[in-house]
PDB file of N, CA and C in Angstrom:
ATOM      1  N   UNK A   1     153.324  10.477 -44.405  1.00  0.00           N
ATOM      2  CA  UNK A   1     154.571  10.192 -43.721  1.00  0.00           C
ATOM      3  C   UNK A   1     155.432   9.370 -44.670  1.00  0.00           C
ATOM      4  N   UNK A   2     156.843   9.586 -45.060  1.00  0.00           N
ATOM      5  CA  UNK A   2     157.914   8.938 -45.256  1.00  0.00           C
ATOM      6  C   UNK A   2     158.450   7.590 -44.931  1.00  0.00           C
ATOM      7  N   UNK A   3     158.717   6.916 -46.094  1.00  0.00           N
ATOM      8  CA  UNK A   3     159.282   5.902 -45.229  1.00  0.00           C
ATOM      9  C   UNK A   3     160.332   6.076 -43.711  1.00  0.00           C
ATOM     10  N   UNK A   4     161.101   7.599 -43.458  1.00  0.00           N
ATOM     11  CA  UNK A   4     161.966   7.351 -42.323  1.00  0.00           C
ATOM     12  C   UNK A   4     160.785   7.873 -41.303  1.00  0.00           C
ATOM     13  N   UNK A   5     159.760   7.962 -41.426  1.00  0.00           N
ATOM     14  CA  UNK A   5     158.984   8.622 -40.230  1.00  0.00           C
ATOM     15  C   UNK A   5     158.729  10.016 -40.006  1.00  0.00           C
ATOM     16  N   UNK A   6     159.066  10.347 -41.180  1.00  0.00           N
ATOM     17  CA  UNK A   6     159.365  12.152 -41.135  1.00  0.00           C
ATOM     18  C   UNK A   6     157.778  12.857 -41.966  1.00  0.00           C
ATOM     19  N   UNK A   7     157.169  13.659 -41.531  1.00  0.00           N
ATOM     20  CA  UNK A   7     156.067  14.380 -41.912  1.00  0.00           C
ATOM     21  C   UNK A   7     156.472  14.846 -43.158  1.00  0.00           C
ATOM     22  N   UNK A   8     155.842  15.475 -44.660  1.00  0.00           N
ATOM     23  CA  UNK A   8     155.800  16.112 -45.574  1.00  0.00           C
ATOM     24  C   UNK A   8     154.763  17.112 -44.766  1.00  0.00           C
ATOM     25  N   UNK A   9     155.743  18.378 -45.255  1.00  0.00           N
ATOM     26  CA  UNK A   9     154.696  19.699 -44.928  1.00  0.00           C
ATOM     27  C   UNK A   9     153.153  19.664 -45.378  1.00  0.00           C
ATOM     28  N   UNK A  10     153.285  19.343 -46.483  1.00  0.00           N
ATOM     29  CA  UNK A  10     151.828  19.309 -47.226  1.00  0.00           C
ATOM     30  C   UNK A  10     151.207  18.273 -46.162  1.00  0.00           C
ATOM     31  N   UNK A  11     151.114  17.404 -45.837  1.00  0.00           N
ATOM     32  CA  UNK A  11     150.251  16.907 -45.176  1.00  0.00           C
ATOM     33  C   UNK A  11     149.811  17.701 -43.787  1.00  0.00           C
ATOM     34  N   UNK A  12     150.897  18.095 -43.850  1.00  0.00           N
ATOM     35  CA  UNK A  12     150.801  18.993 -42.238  1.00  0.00           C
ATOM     36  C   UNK A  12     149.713  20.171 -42.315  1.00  0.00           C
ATOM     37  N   UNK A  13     149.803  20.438 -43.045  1.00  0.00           N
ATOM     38  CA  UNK A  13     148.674  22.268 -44.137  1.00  0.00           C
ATOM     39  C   UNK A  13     147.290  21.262 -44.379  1.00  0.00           C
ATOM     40  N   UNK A  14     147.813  20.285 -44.885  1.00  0.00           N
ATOM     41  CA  UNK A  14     146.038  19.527 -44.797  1.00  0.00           C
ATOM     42  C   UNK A  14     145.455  19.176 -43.737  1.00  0.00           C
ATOM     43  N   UNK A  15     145.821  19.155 -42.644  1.00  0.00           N
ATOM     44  CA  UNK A  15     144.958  19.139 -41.345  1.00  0.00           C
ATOM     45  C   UNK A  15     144.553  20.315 -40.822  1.00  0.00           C
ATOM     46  N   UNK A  16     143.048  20.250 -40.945  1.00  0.00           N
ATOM     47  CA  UNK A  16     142.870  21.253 -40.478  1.00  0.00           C
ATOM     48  C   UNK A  16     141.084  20.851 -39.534  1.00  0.00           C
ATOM     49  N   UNK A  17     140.790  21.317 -38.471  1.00  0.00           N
ATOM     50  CA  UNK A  17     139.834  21.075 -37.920  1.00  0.00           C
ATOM     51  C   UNK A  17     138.169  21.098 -38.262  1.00  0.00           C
ATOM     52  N   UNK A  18     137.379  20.589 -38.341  1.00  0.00           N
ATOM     53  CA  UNK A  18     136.431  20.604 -38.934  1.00  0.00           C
ATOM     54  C   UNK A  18     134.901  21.435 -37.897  1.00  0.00           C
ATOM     55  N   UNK A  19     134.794  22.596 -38.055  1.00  0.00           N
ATOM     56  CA  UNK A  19     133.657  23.239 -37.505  1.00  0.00           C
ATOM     57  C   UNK A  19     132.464  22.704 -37.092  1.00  0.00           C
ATOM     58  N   UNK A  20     131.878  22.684 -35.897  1.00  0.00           N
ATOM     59  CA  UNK A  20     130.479  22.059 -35.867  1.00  0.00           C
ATOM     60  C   UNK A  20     129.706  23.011 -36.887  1.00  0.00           C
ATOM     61  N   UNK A  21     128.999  22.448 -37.473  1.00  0.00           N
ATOM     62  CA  UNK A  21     127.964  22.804 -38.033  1.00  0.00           C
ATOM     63  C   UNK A  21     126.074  22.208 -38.195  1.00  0.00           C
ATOM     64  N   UNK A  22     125.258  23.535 -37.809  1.00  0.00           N
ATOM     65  CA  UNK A  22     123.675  22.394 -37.670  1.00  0.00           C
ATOM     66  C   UNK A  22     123.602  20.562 -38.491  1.00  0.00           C
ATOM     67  N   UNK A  23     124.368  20.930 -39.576  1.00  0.00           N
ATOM     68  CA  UNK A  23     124.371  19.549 -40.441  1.00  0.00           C
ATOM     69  C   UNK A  23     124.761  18.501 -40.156  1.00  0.00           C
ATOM     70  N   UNK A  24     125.854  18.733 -38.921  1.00  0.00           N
ATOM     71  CA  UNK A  24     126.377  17.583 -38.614  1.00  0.00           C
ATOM     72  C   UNK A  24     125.928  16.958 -36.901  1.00  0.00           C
ATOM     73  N   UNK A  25     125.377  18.716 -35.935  1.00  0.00           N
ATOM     74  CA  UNK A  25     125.001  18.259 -34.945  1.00  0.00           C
ATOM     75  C   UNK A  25     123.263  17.107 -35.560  1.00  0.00           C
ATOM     76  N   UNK A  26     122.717  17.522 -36.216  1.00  0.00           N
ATOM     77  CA  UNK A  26     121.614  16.967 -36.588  1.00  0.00           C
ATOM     78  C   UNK A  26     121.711  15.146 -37.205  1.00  0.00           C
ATOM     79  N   UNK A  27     122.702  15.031 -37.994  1.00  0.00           N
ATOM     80  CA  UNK A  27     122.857  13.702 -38.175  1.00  0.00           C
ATOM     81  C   UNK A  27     123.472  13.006 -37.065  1.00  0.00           C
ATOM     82  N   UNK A  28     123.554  13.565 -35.745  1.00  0.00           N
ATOM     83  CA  UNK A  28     124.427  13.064 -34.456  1.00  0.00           C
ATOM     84  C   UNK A  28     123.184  13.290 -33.144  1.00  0.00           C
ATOM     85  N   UNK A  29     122.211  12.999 -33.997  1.00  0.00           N
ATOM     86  CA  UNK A  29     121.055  13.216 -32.924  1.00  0.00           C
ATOM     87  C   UNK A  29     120.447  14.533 -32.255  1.00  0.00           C
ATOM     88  N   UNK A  30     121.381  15.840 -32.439  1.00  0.00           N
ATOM     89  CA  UNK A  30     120.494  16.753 -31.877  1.00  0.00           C
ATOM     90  C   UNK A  30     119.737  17.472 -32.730  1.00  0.00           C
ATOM     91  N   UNK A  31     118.472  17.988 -31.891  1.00  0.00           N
ATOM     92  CA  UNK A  31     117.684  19.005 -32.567  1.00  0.00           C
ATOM     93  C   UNK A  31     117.453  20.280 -31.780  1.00  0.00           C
ATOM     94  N   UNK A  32     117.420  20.917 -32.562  1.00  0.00           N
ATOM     95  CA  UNK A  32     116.993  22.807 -32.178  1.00  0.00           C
ATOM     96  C   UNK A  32     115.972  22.988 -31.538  1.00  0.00           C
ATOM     97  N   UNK A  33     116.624  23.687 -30.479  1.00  0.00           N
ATOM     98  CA  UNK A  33     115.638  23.369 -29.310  1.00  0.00           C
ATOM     99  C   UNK A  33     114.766  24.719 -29.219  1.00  0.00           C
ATOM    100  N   UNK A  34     114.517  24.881 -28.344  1.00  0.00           N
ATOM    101  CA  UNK A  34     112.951  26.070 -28.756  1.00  0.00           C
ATOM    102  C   UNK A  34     113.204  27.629 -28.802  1.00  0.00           C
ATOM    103  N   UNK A  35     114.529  27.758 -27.985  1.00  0.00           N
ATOM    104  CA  UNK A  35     115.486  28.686 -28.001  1.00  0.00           C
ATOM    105  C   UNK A  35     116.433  28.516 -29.453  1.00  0.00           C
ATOM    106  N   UNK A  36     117.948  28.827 -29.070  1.00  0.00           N
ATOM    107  CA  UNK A  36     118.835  28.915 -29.662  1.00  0.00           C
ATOM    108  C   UNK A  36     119.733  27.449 -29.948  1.00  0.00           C
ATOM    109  N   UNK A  37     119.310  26.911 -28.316  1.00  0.00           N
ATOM    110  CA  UNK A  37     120.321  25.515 -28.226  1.00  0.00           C
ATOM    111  C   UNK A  37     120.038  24.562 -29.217  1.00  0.00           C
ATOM    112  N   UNK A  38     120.959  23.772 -29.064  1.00  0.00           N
ATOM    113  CA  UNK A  38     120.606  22.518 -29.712  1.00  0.00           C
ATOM    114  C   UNK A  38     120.751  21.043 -28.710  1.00  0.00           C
ATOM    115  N   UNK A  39     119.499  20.407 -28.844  1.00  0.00           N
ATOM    116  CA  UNK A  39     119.361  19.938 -27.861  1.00  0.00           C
ATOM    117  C   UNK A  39     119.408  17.863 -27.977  1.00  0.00           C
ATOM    118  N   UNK A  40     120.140  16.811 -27.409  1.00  0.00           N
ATOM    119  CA  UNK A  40     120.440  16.003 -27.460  1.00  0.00           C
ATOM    120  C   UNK A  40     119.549  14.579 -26.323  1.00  0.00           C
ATOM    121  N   UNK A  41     118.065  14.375 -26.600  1.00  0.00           N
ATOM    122  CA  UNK A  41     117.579  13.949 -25.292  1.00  0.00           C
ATOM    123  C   UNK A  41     118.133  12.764 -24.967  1.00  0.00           C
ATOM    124  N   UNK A  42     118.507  11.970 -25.997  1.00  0.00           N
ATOM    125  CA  UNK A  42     119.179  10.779 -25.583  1.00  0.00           C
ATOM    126  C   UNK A  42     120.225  10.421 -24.466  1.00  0.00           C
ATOM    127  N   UNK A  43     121.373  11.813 -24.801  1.00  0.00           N
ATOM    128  CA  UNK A  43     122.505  11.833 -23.649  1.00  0.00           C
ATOM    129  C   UNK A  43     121.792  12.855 -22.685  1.00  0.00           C
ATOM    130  N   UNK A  44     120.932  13.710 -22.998  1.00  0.00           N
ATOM    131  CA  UNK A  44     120.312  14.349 -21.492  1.00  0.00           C
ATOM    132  C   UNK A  44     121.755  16.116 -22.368  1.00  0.00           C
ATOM    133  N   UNK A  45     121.971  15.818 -23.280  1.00  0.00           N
ATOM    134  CA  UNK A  45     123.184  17.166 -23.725  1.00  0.00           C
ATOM    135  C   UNK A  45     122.662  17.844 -24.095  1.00  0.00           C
ATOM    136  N   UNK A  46     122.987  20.000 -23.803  1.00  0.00           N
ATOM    137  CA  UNK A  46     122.407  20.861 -24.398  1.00  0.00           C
ATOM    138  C   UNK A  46     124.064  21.568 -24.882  1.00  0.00           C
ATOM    139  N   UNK A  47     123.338  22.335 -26.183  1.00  0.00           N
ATOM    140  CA  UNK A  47     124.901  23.050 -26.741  1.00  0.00           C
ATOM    141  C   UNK A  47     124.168  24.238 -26.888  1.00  0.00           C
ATOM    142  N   UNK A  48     124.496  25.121 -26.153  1.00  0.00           N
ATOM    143  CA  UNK A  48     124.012  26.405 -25.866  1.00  0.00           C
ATOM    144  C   UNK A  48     125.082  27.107 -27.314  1.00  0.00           C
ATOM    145  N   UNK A  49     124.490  28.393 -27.332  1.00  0.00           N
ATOM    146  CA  UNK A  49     125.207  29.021 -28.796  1.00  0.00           C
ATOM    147  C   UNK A  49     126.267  30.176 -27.433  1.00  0.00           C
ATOM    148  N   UNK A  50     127.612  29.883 -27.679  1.00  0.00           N
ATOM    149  CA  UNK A  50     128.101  31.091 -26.775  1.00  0.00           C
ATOM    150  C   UNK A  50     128.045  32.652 -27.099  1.00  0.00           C
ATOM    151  N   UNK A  51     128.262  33.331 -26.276  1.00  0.00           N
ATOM    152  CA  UNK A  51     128.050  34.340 -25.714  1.00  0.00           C
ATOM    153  C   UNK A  51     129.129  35.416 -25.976  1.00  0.00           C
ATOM    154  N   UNK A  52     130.389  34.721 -25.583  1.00  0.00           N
ATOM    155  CA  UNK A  52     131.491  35.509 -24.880  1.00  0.00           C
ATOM    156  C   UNK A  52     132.045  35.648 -26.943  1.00  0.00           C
ATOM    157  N   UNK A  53     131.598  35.198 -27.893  1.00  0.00           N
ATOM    158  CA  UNK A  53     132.058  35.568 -29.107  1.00  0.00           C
ATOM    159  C   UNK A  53     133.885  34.939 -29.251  1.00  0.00           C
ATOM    160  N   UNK A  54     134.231  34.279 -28.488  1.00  0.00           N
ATOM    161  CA  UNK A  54     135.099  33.108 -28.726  1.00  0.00           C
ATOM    162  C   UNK A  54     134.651  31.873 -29.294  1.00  0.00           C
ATOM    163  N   UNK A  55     133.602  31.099 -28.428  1.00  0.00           N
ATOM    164  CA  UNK A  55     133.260  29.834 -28.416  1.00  0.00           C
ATOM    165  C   UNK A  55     132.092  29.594 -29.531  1.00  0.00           C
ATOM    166  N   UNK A  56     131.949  28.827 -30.294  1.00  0.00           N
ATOM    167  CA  UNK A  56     130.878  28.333 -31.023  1.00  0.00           C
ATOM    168  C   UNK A  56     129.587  28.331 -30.363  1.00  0.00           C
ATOM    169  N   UNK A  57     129.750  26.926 -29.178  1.00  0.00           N
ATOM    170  CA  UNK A  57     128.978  26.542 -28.070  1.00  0.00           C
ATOM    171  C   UNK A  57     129.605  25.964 -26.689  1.00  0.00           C
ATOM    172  N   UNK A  58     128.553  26.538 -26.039  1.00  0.00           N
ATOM    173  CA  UNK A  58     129.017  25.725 -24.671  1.00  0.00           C
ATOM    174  C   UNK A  58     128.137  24.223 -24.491  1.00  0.00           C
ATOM    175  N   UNK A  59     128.920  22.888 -24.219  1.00  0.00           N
ATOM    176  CA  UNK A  59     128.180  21.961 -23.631  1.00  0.00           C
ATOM    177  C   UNK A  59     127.834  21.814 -22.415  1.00  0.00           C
ATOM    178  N   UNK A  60     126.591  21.388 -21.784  1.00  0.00           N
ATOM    179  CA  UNK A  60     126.040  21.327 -20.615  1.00  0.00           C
ATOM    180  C   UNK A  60     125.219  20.010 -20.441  1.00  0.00           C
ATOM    181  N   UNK A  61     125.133  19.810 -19.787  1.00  0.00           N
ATOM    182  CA  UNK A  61     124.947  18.209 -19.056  1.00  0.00           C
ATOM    183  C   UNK A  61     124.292  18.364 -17.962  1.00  0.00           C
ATOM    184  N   UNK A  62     122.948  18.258 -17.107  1.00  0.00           N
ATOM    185  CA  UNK A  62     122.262  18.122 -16.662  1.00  0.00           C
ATOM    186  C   UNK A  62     122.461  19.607 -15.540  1.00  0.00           C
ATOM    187  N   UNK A  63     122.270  20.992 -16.416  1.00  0.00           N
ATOM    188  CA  UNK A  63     122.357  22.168 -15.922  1.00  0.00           C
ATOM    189  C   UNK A  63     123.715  22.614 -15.721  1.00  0.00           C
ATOM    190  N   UNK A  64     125.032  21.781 -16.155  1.00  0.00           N
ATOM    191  CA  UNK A  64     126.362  21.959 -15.568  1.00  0.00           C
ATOM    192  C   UNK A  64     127.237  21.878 -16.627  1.00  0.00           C
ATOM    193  N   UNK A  65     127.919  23.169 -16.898  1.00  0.00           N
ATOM    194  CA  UNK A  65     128.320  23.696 -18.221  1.00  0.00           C
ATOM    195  C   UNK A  65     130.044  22.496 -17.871  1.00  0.00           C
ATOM    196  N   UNK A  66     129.757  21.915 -19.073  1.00  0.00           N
ATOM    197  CA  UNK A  66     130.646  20.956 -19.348  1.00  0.00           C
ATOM    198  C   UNK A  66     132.071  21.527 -19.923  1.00  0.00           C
ATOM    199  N   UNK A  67     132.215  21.630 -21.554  1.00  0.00           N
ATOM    200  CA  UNK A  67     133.333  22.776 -22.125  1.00  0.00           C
ATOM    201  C   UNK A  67     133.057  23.260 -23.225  1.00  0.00           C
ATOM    202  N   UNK A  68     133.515  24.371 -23.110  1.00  0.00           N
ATOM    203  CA  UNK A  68     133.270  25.473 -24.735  1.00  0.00           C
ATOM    204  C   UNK A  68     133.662  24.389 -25.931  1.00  0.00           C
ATOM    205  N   UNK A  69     133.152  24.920 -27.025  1.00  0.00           N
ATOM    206  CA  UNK A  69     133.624  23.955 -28.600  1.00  0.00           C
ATOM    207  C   UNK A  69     133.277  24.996 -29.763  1.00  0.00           C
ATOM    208  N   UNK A  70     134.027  24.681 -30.553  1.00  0.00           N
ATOM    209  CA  UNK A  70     134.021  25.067 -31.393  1.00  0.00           C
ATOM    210  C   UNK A  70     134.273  24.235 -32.818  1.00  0.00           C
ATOM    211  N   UNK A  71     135.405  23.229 -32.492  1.00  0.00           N
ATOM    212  CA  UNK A  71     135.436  21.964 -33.534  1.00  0.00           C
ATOM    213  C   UNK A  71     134.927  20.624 -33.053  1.00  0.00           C
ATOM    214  N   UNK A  72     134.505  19.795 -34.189  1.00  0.00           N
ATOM    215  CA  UNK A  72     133.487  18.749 -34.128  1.00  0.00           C
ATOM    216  C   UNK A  72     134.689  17.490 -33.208  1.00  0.00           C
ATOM    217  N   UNK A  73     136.215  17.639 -33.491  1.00  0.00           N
ATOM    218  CA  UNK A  73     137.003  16.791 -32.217  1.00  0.00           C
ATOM    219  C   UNK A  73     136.793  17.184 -30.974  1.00  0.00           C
ATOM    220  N   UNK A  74     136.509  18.293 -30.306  1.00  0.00           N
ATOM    221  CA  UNK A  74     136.494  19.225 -29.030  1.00  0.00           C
ATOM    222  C   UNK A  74     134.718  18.229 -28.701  1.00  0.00           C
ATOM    223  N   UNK A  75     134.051  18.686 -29.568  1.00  0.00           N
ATOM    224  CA  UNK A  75     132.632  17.603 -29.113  1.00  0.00           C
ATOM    225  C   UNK A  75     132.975  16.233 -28.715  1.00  0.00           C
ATOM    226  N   UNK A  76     133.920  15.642 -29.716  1.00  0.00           N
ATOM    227  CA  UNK A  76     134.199  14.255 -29.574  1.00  0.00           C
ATOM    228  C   UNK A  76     134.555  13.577 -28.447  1.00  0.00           C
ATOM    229  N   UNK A  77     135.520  14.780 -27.911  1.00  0.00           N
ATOM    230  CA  UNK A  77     136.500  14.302 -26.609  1.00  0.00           C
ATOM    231  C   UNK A  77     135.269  14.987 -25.181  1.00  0.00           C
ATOM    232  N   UNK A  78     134.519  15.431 -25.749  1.00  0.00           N
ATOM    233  CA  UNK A  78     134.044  15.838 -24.028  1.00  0.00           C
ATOM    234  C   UNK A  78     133.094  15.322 -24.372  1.00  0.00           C
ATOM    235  N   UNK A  79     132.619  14.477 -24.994  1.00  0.00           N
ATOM    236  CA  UNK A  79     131.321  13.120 -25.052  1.00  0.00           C
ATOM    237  C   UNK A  79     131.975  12.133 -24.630  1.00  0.00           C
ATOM    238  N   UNK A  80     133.332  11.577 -24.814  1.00  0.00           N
ATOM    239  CA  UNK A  80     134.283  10.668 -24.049  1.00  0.00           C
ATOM    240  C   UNK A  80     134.195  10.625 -22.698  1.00  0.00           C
ATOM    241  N   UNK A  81     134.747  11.838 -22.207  1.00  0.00           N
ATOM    242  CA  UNK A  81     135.180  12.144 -21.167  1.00  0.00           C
ATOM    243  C   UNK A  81     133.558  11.551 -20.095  1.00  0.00           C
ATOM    244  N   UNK A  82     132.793  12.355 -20.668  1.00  0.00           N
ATOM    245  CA  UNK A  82     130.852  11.541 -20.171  1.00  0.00           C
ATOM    246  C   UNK A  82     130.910  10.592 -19.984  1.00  0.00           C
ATOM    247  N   UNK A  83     131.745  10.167 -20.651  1.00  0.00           N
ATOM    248  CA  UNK A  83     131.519   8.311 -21.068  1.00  0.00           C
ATOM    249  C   UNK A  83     130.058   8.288 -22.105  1.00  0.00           C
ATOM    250  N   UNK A  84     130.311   8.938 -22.980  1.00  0.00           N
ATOM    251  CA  UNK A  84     129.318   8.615 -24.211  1.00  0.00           C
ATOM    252  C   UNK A  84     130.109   8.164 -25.168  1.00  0.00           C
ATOM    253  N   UNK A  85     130.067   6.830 -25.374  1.00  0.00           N
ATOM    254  CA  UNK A  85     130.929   6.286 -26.324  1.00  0.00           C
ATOM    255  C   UNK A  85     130.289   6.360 -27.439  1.00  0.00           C
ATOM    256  N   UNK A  86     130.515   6.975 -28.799  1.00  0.00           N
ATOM    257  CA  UNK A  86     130.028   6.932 -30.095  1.00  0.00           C
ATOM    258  C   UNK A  86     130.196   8.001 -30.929  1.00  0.00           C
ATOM    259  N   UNK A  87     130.974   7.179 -32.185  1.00  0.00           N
ATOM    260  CA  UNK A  87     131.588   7.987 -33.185  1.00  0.00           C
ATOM    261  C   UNK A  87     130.537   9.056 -33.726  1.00  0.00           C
ATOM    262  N   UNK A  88     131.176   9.912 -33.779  1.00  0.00           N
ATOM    263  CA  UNK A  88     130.298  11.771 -34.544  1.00  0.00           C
ATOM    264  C   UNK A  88     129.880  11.275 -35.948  1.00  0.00           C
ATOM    265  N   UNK A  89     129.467  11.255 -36.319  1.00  0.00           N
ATOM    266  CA  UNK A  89     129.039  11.742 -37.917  1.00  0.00           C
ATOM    267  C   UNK A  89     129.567  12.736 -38.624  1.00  0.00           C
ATOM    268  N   UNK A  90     130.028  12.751 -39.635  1.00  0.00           N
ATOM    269  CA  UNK A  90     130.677  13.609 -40.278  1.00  0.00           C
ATOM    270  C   UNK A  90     129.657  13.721 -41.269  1.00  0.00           C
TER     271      UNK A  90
END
């Protein structure tokens, strides 16, 4: 940003969302569960692999499909929303 408050494009092209990937659900506590999921016992969280070929994964929370994800902010904000307070690992 500019001193008047104004965006440079280039910064704007450098944001770009960061994919879950096993590497990062794993340094954030989950492990691969016996199936496909990946599984979180601490928060009681499963991230099912989706289906419908949109979604990465679906989150679920004690049998009750929480929200589709696909980027590691989309995890961030519906661990909030739980009230699981704690920064992701990158």
């Amino acid at each position: 940003m500019d001193c008047n408050g104004k965006w440079h494009e280039k910064e704007l092209d450098d944001i770009k969302p960061i994919p879950i990937t096993p590497e990062i659900l794993e340094k954030n506590g989950f492990e691969r569960g016996e199936y496909s999921d990946w599984i979180n016992l601490d928060d009681a969280l499963v991230l099912e692999d989706g289906l419908d070929g949109k979604n990465a994964y679906w989150l679920l929370r004690g049998g009750a499909l929480v929200c589709p994800l696909n980027f590691v902010h989309e995890l961030q904000h519906c661990l909030t929303l739980l009230g699981i307070n704690k920064k992701l690992e990158l």
